[in-house]
PDB file of N, CA and C in Angstrom:
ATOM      1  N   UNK A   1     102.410-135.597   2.157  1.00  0.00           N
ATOM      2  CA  UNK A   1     102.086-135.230   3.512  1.00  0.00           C
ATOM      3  C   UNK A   1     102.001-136.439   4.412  1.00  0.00           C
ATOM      4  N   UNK A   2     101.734-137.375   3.996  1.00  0.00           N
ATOM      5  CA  UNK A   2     101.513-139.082   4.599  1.00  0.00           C
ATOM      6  C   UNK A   2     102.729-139.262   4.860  1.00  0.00           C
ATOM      7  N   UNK A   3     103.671-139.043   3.973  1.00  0.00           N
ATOM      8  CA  UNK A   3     105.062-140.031   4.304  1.00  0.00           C
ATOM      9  C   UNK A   3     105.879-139.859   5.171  1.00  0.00           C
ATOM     10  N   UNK A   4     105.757-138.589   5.753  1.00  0.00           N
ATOM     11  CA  UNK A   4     106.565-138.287   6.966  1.00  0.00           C
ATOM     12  C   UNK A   4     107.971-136.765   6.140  1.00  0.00           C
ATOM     13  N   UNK A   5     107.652-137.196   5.084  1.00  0.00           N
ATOM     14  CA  UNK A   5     108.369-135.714   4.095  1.00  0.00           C
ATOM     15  C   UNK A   5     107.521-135.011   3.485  1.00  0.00           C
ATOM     16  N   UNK A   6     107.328-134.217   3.598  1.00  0.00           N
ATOM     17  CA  UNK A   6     106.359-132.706   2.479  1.00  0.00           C
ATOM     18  C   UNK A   6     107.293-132.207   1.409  1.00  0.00           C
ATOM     19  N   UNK A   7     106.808-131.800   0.433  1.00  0.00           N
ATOM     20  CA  UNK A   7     107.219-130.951  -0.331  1.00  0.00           C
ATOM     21  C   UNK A   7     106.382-129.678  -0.571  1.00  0.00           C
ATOM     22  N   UNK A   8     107.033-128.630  -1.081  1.00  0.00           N
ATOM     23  CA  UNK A   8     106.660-127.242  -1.386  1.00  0.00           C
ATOM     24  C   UNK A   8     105.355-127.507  -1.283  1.00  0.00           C
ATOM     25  N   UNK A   9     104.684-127.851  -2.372  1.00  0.00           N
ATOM     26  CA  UNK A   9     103.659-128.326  -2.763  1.00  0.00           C
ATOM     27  C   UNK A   9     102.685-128.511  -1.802  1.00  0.00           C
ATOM     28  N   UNK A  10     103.280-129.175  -1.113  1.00  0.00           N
ATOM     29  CA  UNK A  10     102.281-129.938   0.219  1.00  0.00           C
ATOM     30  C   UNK A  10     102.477-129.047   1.227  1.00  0.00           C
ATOM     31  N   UNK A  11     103.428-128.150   1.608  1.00  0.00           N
ATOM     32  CA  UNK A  11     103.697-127.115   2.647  1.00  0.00           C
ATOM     33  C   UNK A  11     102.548-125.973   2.151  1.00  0.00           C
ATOM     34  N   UNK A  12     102.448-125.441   0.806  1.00  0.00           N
ATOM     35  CA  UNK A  12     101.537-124.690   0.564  1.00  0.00           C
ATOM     36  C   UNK A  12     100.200-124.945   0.690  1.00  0.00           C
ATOM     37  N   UNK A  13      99.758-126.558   0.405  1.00  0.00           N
ATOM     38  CA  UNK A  13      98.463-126.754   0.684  1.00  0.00           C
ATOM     39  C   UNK A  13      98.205-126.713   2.773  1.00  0.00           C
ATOM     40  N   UNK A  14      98.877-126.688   3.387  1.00  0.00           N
ATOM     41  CA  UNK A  14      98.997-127.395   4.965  1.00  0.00           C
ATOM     42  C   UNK A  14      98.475-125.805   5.320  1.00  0.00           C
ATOM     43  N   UNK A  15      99.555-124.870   4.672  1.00  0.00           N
ATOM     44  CA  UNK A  15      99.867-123.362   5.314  1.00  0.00           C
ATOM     45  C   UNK A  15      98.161-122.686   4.754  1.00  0.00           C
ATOM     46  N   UNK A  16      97.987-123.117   3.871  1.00  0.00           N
ATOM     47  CA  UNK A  16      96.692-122.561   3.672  1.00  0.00           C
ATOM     48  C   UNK A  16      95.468-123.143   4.470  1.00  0.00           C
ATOM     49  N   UNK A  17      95.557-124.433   4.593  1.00  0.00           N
ATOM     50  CA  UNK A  17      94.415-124.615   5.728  1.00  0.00           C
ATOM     51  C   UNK A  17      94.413-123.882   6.750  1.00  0.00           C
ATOM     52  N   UNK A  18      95.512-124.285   7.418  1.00  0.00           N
ATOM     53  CA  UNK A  18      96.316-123.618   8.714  1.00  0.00           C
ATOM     54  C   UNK A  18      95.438-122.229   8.716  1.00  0.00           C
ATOM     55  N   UNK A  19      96.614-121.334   8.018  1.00  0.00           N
ATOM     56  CA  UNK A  19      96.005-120.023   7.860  1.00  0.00           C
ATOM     57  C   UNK A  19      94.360-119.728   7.940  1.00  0.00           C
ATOM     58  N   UNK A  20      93.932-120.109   7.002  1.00  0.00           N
ATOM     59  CA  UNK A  20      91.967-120.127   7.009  1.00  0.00           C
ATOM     60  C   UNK A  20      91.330-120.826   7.233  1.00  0.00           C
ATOM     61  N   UNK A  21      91.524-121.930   7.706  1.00  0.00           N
ATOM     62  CA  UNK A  21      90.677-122.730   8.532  1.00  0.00           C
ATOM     63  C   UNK A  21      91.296-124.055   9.465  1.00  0.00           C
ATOM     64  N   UNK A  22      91.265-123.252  10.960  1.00  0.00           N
ATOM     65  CA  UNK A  22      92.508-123.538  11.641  1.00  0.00           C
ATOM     66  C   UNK A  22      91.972-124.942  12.520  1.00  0.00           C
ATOM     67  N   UNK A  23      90.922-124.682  12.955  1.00  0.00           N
ATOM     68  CA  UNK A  23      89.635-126.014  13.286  1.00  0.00           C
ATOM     69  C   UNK A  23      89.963-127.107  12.224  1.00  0.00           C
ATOM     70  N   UNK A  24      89.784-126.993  11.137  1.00  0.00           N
ATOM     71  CA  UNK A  24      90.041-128.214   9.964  1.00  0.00           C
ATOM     72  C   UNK A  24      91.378-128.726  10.089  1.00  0.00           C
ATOM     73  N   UNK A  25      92.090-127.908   9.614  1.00  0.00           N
ATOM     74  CA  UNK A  25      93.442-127.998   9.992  1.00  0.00           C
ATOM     75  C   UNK A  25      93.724-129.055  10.944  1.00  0.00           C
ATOM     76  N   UNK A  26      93.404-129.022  12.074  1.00  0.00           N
ATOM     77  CA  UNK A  26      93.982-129.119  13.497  1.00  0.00           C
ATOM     78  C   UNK A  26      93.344-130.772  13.341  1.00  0.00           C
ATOM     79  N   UNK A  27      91.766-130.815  12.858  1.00  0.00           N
ATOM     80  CA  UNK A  27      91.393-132.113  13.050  1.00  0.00           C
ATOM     81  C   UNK A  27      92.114-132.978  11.862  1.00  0.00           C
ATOM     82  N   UNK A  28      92.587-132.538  10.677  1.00  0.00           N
ATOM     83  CA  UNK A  28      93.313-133.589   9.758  1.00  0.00           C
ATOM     84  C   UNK A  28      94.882-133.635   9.876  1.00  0.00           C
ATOM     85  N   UNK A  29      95.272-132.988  11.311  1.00  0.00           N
ATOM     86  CA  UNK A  29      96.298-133.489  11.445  1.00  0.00           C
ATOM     87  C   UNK A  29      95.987-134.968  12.742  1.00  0.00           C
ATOM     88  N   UNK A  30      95.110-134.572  13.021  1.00  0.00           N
ATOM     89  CA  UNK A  30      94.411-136.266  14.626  1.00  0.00           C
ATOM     90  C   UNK A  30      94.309-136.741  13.477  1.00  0.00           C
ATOM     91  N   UNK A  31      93.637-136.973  11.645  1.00  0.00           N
ATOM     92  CA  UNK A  31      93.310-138.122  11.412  1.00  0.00           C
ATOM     93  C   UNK A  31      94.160-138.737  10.854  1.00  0.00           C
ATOM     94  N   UNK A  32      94.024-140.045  10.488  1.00  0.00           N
ATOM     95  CA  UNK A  32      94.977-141.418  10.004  1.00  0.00           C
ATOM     96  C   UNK A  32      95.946-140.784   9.346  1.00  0.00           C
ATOM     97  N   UNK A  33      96.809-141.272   8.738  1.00  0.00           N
ATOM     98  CA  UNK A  33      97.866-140.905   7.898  1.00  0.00           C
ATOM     99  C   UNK A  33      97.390-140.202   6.558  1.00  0.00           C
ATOM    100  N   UNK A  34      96.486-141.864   6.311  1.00  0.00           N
ATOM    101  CA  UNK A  34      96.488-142.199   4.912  1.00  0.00           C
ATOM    102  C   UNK A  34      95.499-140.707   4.750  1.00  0.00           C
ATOM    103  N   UNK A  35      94.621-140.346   5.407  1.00  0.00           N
ATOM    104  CA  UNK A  35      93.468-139.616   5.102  1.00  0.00           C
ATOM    105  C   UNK A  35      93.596-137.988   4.999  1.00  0.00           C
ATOM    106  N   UNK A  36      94.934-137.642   5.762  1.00  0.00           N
ATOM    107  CA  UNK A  36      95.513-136.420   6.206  1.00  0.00           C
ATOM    108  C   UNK A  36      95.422-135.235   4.912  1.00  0.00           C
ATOM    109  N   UNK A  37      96.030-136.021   4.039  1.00  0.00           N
ATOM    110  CA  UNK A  37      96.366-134.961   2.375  1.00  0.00           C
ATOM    111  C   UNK A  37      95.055-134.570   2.067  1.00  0.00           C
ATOM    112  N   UNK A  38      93.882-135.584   1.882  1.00  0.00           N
ATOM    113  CA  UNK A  38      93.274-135.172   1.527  1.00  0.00           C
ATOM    114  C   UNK A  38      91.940-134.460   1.995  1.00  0.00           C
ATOM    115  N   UNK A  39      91.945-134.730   3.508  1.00  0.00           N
ATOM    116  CA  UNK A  39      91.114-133.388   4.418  1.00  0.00           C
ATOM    117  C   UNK A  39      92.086-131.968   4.069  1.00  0.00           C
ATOM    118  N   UNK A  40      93.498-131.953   4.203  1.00  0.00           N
ATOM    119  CA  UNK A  40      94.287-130.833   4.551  1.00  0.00           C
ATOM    120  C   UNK A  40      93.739-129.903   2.896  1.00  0.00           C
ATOM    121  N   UNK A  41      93.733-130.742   1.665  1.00  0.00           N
ATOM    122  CA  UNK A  41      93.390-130.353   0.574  1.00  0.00           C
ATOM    123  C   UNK A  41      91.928-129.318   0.499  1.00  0.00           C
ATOM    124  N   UNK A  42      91.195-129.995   1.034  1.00  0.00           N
ATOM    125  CA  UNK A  42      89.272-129.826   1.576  1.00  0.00           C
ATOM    126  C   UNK A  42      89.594-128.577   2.309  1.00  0.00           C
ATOM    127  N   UNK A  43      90.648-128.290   3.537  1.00  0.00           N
ATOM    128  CA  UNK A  43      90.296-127.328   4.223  1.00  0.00           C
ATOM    129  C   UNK A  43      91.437-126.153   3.899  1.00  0.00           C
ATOM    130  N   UNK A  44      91.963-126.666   2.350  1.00  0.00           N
ATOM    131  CA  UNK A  44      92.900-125.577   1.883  1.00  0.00           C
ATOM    132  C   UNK A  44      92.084-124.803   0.412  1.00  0.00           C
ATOM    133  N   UNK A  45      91.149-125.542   0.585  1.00  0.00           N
ATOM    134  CA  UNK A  45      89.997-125.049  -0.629  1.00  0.00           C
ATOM    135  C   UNK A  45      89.306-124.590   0.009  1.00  0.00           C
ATOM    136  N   UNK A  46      88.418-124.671   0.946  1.00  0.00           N
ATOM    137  CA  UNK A  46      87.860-123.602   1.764  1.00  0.00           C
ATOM    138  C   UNK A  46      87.916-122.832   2.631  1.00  0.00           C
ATOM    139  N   UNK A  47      89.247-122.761   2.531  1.00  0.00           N
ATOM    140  CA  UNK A  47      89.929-121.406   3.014  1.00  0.00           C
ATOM    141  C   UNK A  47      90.095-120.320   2.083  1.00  0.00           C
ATOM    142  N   UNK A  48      91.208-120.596   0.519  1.00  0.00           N
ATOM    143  CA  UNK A  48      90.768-120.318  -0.447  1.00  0.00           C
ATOM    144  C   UNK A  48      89.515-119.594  -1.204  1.00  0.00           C
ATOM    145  N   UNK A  49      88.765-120.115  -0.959  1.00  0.00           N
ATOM    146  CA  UNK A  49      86.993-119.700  -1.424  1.00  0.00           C
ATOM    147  C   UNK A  49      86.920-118.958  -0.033  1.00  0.00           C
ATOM    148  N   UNK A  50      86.954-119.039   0.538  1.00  0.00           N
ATOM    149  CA  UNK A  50      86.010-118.026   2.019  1.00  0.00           C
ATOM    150  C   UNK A  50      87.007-116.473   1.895  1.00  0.00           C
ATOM    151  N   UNK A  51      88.365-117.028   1.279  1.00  0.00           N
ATOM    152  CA  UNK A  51      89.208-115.504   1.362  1.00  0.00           C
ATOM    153  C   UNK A  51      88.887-114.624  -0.124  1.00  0.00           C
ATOM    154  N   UNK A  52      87.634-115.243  -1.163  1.00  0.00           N
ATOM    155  CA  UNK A  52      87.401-114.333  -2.297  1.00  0.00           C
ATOM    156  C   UNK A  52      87.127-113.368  -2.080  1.00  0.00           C
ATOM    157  N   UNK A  53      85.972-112.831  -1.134  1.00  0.00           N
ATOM    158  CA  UNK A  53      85.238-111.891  -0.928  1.00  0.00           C
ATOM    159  C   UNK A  53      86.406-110.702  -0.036  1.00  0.00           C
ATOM    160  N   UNK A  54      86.802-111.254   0.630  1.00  0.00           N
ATOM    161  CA  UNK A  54      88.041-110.370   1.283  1.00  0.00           C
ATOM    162  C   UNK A  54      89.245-109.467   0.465  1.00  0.00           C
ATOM    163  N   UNK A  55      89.405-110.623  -0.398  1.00  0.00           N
ATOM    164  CA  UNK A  55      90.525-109.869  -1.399  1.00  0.00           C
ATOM    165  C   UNK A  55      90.143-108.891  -2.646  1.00  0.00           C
ATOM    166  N   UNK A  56      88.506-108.737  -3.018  1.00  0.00           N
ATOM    167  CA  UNK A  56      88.426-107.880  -3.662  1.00  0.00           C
ATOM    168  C   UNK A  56      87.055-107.428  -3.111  1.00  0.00           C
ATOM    169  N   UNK A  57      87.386-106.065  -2.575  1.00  0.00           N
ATOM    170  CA  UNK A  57      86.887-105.461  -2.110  1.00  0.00           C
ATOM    171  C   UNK A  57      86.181-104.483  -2.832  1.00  0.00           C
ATOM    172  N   UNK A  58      86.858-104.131  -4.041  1.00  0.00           N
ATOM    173  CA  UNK A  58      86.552-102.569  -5.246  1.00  0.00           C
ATOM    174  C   UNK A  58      85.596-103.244  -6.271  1.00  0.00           C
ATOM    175  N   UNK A  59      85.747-104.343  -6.581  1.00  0.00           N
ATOM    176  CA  UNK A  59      85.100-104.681  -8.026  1.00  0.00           C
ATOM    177  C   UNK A  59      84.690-106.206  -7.981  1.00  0.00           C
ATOM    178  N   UNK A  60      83.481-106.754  -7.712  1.00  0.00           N
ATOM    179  CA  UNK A  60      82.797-107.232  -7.584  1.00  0.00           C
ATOM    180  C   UNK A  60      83.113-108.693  -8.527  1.00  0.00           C
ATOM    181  N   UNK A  61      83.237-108.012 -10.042  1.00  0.00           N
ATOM    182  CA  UNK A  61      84.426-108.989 -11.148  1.00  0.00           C
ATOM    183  C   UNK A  61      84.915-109.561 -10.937  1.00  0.00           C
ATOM    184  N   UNK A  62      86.145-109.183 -10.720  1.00  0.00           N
ATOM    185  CA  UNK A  62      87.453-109.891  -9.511  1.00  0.00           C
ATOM    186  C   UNK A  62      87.331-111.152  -9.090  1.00  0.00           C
ATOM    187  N   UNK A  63      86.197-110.978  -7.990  1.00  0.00           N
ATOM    188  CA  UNK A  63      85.733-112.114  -7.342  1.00  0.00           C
ATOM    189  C   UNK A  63      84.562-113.150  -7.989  1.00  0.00           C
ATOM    190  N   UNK A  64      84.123-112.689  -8.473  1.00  0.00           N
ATOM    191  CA  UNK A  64      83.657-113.195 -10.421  1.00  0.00           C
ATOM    192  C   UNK A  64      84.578-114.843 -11.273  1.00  0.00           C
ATOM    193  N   UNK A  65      85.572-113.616 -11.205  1.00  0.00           N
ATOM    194  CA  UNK A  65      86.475-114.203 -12.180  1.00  0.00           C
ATOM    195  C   UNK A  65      87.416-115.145 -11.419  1.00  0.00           C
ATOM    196  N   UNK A  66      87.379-114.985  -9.586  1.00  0.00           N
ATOM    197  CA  UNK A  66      88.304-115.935  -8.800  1.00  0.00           C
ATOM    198  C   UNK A  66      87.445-117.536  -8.969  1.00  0.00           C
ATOM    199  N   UNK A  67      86.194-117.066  -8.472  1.00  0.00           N
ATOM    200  CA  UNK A  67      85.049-118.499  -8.184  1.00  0.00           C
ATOM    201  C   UNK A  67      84.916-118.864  -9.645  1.00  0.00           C
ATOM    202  N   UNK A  68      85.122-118.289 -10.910  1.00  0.00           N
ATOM    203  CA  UNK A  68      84.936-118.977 -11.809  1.00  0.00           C
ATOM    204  C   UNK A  68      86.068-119.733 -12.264  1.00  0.00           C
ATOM    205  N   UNK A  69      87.392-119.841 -11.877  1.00  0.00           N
ATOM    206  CA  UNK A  69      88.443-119.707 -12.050  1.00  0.00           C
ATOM    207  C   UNK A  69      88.500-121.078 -11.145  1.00  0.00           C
ATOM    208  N   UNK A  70      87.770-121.589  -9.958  1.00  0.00           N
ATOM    209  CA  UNK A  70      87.816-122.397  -9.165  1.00  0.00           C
ATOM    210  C   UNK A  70      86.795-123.244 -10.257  1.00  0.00           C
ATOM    211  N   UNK A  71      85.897-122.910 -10.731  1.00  0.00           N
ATOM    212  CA  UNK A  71      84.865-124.487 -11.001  1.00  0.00           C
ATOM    213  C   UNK A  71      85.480-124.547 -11.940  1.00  0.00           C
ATOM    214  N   UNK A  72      86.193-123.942 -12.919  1.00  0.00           N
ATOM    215  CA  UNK A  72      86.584-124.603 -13.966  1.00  0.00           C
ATOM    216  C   UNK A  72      88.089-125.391 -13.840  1.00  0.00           C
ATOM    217  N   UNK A  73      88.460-125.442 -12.872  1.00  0.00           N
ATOM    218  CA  UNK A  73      89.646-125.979 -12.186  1.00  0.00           C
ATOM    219  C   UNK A  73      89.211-127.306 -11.752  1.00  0.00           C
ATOM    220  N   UNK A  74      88.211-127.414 -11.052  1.00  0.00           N
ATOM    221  CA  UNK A  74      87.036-128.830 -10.362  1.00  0.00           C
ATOM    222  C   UNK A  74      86.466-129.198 -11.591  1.00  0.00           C
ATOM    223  N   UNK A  75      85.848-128.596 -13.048  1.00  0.00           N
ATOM    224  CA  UNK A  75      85.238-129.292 -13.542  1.00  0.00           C
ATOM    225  C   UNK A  75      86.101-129.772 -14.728  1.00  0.00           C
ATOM    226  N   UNK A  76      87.409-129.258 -14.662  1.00  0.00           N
ATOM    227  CA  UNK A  76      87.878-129.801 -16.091  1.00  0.00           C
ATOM    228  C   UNK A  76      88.202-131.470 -15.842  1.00  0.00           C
ATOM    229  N   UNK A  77      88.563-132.055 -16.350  1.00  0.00           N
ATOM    230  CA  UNK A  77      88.301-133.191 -17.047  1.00  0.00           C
ATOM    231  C   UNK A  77      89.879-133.769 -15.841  1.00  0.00           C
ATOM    232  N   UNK A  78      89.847-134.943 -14.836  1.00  0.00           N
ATOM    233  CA  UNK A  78      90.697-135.372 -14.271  1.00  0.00           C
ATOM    234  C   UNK A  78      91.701-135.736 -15.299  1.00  0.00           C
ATOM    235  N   UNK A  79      91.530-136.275 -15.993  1.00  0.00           N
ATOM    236  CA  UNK A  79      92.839-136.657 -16.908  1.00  0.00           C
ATOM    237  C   UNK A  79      93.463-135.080 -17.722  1.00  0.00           C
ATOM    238  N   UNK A  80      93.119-134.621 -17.501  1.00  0.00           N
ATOM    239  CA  UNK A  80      93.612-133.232 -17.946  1.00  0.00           C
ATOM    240  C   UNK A  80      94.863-132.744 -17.716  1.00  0.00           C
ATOM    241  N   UNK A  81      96.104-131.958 -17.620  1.00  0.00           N
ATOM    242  CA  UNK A  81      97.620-132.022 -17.048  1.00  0.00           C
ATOM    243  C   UNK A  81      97.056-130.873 -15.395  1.00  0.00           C
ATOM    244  N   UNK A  82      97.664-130.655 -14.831  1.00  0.00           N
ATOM    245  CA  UNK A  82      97.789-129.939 -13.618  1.00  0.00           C
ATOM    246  C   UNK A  82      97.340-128.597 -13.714  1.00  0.00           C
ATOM    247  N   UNK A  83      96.581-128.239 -13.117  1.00  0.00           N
ATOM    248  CA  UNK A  83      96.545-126.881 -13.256  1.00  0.00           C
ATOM    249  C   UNK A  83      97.489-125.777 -12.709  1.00  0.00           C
ATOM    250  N   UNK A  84      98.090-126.230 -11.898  1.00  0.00           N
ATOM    251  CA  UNK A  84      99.641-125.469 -11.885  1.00  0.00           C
ATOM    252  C   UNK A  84      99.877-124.787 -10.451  1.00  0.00           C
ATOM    253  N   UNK A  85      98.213-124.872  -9.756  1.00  0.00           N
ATOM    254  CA  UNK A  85      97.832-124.394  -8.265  1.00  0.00           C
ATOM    255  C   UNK A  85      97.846-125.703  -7.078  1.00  0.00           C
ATOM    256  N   UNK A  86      98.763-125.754  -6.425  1.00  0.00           N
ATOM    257  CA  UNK A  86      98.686-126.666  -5.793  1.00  0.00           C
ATOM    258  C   UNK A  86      98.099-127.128  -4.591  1.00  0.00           C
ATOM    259  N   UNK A  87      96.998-126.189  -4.467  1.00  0.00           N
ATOM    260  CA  UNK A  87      95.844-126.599  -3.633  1.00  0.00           C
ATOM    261  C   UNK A  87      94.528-127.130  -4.614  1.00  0.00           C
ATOM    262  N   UNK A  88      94.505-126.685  -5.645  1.00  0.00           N
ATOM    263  CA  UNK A  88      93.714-127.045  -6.774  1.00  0.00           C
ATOM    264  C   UNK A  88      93.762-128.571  -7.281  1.00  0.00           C
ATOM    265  N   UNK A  89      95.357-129.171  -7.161  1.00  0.00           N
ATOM    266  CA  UNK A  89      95.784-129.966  -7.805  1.00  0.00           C
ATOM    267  C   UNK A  89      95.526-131.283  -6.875  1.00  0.00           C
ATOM    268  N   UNK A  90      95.799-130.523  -5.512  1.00  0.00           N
ATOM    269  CA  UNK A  90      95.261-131.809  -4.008  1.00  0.00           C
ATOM    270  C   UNK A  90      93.887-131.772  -4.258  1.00  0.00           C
ATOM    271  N   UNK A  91      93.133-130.954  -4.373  1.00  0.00           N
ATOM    272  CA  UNK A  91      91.663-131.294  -4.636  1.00  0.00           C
ATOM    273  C   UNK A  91      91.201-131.938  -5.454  1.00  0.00           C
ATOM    274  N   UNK A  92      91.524-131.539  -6.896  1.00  0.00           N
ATOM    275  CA  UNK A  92      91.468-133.061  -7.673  1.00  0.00           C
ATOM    276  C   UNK A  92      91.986-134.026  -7.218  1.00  0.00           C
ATOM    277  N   UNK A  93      93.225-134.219  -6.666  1.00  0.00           N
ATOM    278  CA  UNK A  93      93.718-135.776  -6.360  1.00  0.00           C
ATOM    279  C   UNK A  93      92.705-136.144  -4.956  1.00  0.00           C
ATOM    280  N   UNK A  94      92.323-135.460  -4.747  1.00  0.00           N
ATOM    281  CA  UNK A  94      91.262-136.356  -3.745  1.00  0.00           C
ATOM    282  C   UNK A  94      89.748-136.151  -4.046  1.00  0.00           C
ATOM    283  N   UNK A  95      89.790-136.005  -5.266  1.00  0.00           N
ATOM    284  CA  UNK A  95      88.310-135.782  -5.692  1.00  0.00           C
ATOM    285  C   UNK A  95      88.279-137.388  -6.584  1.00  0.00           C
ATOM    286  N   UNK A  96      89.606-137.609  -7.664  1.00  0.00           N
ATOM    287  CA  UNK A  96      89.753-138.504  -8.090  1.00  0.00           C
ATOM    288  C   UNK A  96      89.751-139.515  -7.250  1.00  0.00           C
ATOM    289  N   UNK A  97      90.552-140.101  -6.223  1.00  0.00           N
ATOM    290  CA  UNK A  97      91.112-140.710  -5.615  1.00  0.00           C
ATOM    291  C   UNK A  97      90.100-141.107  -4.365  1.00  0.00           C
ATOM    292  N   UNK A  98      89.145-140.559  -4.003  1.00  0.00           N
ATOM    293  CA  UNK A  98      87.748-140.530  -2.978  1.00  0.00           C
ATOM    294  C   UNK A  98      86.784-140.465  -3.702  1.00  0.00           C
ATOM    295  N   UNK A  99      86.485-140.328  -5.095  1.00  0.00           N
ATOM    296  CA  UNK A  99      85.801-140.081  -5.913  1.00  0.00           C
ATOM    297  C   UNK A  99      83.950-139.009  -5.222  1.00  0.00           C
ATOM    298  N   UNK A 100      84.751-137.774  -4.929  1.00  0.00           N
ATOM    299  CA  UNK A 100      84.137-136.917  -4.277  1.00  0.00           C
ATOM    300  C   UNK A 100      83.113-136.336  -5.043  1.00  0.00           C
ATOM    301  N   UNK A 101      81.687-135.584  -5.166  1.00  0.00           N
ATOM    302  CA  UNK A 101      80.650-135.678  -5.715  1.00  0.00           C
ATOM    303  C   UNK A 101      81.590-133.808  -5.870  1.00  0.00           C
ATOM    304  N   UNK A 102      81.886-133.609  -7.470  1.00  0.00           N
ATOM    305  CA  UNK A 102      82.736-132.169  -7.536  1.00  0.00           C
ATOM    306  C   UNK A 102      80.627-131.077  -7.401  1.00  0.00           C
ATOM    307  N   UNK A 103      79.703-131.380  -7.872  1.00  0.00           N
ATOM    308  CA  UNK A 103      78.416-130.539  -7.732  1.00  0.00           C
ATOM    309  C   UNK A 103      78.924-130.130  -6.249  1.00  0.00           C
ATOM    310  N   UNK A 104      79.104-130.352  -5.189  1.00  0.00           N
ATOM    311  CA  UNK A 104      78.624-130.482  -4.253  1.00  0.00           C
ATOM    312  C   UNK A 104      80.159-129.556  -3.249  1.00  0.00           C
ATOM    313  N   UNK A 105      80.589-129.667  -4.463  1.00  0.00           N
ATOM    314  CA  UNK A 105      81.683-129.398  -4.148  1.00  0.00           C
ATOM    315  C   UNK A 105      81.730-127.545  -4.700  1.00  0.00           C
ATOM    316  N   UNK A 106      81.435-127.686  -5.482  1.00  0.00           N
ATOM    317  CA  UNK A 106      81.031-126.260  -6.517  1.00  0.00           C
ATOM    318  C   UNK A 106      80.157-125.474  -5.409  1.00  0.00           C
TER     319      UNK A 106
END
């Protein structure tokens, strides 16, 4: 997202801030370059989490099994391979990489 090229990857994390949290969004595109990926990451995870409750509406589980599905994504082990979600995957890289407090984050 810094370099002036995106990939998939990085289009999906942008479109999800965008989409759910359009305020965040808007301010990590004003900030620095270097800093951009990893606010856009922050406000593509809590967009993410704020849309659990929305998407399951019938069964309470569901949304259970989404938020649990998120800490164990934040708490597995950084050296671990990708989890395969690529808003998941910007959050670790800027959890690693800012060395972000993941409790606090949970």
């Amino acid at each position: 997202m810094g370099s002036g090229t995106s990939s998939p990857l990085d289009d999906a994390v942008a479109a999800s801030a965008r989409s759910g949290e359009p305020d965040r969004y808007l301010a990590a595109l004003l900030a620095p370059p270097s800093a951009r990926a990893p606010l856009l990451a922050l406000a593509a995870f809590s967009s993410e989490v704020a849309r659990v409750p929305l998407a399951v509406t019938r069964e309470a589980a569901m949304g259970e099994i989404r938020l649990q599905w998120w800490r164990d994504a934040l708490e597995a082990p950084l050296a671990n391979a990708r989890t395969g979600n690529p808003i998941a995957d910007a959050v670790r890289d800027a959890v690693q990489r800012y060395d972000l407090p993941v409790p606090l984050l949970l």
